[in-house]
N, C-alpha and C. Protein backbone atom coordinates (compact mmCIF):
# COMPACT_ATOMS: atom_id res chain seq x y z
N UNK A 1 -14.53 -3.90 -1.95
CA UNK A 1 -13.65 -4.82 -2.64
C UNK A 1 -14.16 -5.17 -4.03
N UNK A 2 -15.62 -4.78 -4.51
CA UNK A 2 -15.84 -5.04 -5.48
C UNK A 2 -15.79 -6.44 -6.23
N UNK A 3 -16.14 -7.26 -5.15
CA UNK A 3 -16.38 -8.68 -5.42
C UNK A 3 -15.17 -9.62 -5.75
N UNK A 4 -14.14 -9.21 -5.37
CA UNK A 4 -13.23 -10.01 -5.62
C UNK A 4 -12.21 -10.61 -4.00
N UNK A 5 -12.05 -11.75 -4.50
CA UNK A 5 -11.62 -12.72 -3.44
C UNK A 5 -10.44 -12.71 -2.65
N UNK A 6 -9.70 -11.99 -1.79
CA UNK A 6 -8.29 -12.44 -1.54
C UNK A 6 -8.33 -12.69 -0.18
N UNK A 7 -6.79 -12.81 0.25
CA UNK A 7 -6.72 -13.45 0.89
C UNK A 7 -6.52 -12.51 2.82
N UNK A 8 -6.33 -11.25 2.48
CA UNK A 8 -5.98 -10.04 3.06
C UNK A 8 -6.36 -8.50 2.49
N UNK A 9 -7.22 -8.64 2.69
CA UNK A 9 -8.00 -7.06 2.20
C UNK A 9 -7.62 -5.47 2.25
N UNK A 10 -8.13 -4.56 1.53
CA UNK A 10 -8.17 -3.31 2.07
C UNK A 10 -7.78 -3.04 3.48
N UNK A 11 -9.55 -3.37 4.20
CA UNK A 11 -9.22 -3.00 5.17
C UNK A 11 -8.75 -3.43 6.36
N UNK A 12 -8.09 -4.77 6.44
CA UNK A 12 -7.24 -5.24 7.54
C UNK A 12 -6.25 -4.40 7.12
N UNK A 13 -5.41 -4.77 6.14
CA UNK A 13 -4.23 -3.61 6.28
C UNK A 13 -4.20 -2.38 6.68
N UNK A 14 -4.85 -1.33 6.43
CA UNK A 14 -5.46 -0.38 6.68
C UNK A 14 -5.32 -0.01 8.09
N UNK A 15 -5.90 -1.07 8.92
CA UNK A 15 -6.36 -1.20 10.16
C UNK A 15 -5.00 -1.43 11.16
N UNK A 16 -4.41 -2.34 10.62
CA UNK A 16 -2.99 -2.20 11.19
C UNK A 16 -1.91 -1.17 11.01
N UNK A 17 -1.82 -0.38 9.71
CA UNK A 17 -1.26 0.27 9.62
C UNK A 17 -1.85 1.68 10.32
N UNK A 18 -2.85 1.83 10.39
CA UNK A 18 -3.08 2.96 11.23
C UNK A 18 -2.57 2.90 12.55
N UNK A 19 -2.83 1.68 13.01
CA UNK A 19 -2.34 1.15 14.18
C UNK A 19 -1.23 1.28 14.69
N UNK A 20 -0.14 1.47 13.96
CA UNK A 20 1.26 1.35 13.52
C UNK A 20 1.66 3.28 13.85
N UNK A 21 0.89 3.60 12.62
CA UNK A 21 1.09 5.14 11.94
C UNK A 21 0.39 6.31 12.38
N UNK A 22 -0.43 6.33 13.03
CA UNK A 22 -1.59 7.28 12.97
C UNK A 22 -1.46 8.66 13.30
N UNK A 23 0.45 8.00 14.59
CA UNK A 23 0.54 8.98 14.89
C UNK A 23 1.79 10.07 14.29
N UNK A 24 2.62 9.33 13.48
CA UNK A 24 3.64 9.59 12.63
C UNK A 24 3.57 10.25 11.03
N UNK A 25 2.10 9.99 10.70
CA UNK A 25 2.08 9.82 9.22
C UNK A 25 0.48 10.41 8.83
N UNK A 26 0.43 11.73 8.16
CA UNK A 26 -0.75 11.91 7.76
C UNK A 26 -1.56 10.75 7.66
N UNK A 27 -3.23 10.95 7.24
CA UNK A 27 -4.37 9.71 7.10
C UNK A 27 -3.71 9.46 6.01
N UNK A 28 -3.38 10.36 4.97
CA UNK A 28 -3.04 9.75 3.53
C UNK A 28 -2.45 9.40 3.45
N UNK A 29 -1.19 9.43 3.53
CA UNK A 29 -0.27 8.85 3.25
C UNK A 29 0.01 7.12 4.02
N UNK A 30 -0.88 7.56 5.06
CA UNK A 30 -1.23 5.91 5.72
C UNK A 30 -1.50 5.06 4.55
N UNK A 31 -2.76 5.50 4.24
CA UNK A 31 -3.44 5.67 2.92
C UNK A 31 -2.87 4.55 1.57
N UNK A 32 -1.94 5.08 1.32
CA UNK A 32 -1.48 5.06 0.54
C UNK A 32 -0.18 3.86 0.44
N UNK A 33 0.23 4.02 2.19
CA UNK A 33 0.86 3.38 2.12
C UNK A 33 0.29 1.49 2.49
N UNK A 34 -1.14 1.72 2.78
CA UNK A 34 -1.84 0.69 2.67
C UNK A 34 -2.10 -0.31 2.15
N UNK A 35 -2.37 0.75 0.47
CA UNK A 35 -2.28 0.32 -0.44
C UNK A 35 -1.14 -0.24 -1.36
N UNK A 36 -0.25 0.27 -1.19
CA UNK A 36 1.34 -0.34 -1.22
C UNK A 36 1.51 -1.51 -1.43
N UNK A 37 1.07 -1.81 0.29
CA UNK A 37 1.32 -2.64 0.72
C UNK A 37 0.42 -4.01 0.42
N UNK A 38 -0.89 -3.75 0.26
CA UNK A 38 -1.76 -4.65 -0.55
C UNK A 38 -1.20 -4.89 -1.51
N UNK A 39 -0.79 -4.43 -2.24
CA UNK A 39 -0.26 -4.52 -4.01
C UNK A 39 0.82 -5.61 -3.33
N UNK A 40 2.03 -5.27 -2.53
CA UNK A 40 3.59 -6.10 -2.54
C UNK A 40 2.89 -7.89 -1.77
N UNK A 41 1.70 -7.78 -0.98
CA UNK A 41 0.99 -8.82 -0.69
C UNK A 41 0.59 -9.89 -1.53
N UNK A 42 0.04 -9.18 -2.69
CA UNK A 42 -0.61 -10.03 -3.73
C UNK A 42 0.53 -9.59 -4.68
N UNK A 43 1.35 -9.37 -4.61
CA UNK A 43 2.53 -9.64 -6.38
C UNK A 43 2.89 -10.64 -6.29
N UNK A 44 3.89 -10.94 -7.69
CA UNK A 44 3.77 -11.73 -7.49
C UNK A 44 5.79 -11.41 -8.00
N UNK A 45 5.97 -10.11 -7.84
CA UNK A 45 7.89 -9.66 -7.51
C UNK A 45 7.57 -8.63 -6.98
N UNK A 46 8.48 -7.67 -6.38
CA UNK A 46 9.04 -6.92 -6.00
C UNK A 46 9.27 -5.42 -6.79
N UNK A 47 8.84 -5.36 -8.35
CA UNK A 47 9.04 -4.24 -9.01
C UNK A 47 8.10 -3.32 -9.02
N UNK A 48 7.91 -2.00 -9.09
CA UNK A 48 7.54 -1.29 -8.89
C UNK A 48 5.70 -1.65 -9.71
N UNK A 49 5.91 -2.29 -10.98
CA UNK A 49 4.74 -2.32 -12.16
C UNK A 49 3.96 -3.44 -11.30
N UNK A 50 4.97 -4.58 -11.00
CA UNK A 50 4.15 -5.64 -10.44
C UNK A 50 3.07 -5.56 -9.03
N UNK A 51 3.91 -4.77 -8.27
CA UNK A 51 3.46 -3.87 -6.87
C UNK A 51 1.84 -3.71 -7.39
N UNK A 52 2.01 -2.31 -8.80
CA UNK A 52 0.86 -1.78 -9.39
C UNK A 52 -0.49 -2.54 -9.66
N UNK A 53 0.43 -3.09 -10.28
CA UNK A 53 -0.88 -4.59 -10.83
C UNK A 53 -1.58 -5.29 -9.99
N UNK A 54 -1.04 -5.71 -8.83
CA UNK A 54 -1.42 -6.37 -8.13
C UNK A 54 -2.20 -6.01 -6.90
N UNK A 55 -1.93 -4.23 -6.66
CA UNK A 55 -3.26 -3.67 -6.02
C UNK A 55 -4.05 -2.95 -7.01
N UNK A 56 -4.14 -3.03 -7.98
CA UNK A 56 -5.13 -2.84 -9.12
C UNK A 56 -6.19 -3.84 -8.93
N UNK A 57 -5.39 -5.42 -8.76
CA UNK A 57 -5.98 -6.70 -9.06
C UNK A 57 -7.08 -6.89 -7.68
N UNK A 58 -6.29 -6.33 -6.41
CA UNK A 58 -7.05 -6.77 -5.14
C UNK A 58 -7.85 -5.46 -5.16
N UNK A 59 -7.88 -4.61 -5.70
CA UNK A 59 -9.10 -3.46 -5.20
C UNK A 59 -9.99 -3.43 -6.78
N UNK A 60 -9.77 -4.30 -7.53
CA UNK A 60 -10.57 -4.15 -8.57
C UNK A 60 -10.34 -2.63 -9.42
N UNK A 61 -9.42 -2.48 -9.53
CA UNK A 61 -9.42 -0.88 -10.75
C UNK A 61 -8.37 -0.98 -11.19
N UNK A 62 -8.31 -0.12 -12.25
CA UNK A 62 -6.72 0.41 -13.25
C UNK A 62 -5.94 0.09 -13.12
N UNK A 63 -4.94 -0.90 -13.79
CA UNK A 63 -3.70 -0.96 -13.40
C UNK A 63 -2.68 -0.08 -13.49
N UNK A 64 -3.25 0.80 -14.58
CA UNK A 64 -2.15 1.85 -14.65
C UNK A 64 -2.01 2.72 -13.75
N UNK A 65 -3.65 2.88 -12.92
CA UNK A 65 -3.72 4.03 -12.07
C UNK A 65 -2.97 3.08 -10.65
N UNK A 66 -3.03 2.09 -10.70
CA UNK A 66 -2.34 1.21 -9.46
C UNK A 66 -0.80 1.58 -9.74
N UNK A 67 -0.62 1.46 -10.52
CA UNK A 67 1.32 1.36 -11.36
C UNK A 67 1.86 3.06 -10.46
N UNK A 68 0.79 3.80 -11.14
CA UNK A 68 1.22 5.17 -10.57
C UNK A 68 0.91 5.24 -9.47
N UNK A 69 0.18 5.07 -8.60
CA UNK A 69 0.27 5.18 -7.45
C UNK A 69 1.54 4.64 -6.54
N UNK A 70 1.64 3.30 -6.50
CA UNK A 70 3.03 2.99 -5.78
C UNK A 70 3.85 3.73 -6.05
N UNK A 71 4.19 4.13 -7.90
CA UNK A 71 5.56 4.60 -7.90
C UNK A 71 5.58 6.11 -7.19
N UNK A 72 3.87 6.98 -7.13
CA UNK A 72 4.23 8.23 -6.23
C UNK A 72 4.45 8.16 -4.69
N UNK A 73 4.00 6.78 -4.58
CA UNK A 73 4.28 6.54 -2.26
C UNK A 73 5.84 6.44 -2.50
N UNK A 74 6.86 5.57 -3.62
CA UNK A 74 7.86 5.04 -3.26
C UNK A 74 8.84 6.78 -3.97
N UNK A 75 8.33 7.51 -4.34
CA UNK A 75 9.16 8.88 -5.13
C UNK A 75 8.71 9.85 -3.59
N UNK A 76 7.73 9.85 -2.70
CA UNK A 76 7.85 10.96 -1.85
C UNK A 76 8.84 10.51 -0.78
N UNK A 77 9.03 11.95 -1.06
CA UNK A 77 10.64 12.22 0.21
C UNK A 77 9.77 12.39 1.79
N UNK A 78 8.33 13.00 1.95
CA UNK A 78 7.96 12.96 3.30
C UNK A 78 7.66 11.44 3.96
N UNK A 79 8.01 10.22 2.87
CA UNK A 79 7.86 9.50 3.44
C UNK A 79 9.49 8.86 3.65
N UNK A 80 9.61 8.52 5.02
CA UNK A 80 11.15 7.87 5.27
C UNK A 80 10.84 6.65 6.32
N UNK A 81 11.45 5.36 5.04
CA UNK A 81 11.02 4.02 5.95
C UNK A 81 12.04 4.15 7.26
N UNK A 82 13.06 4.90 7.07
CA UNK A 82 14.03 4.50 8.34
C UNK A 82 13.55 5.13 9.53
N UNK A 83 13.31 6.29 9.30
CA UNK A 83 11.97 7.09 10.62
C UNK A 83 10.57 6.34 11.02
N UNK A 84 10.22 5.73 10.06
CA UNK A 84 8.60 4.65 10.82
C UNK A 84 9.31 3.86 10.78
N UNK A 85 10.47 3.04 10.90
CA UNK A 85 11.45 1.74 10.80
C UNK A 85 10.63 1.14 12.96
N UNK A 86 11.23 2.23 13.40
CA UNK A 86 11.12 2.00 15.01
C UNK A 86 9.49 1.43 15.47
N UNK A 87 8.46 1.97 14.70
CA UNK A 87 7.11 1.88 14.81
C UNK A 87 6.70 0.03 14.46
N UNK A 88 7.69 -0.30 13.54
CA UNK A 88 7.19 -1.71 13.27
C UNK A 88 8.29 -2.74 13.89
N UNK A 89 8.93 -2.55 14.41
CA UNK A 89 9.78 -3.18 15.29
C UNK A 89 9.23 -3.41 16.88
């Protein structure tokens, strides 16, 4: 975490979402979608930049490299929320 404080980490999310995924969804893209999800935790809207920033902010690195990352989890087609929809229900 690189010394910074929140309130829901890396790796709890992580931990649930594998939990969730492990068996539906490559490691990476778990991965990834982990991280996502850290970012939409700590934003502070809903847009794709803010997403970025804000798991930039909780893992300590780049925002730009945070910015691009969400926007490549939310642009892949192998990922379909309506197919893992059943997994979190």
């Amino acid at each position: 975490m690189r010394g910074r404080k929140v309130a829901i980490n890396e790796e709890q999310v992580l931990r649930f979402l594998e939990s969730l995924f492990e068996e539906d969804l490559h490691a990476k893209r778990v991965l990834s979608l982990a991280h996502a999800t850290l970012g939409v935790v700590h934003a502070a809207s809903l847009s794709v930049h803010a997403i970025g920033q804000a798991l930039a902010w909780a893992r300590g690195g780049v925002q730009k490299h945070g910015i691009k990352q969400v926007d490549r989890l939310l642009s892949n087609d192998a990922v379909d929320v309506w197919k893992l929809a059943a997994s979190w229900v």
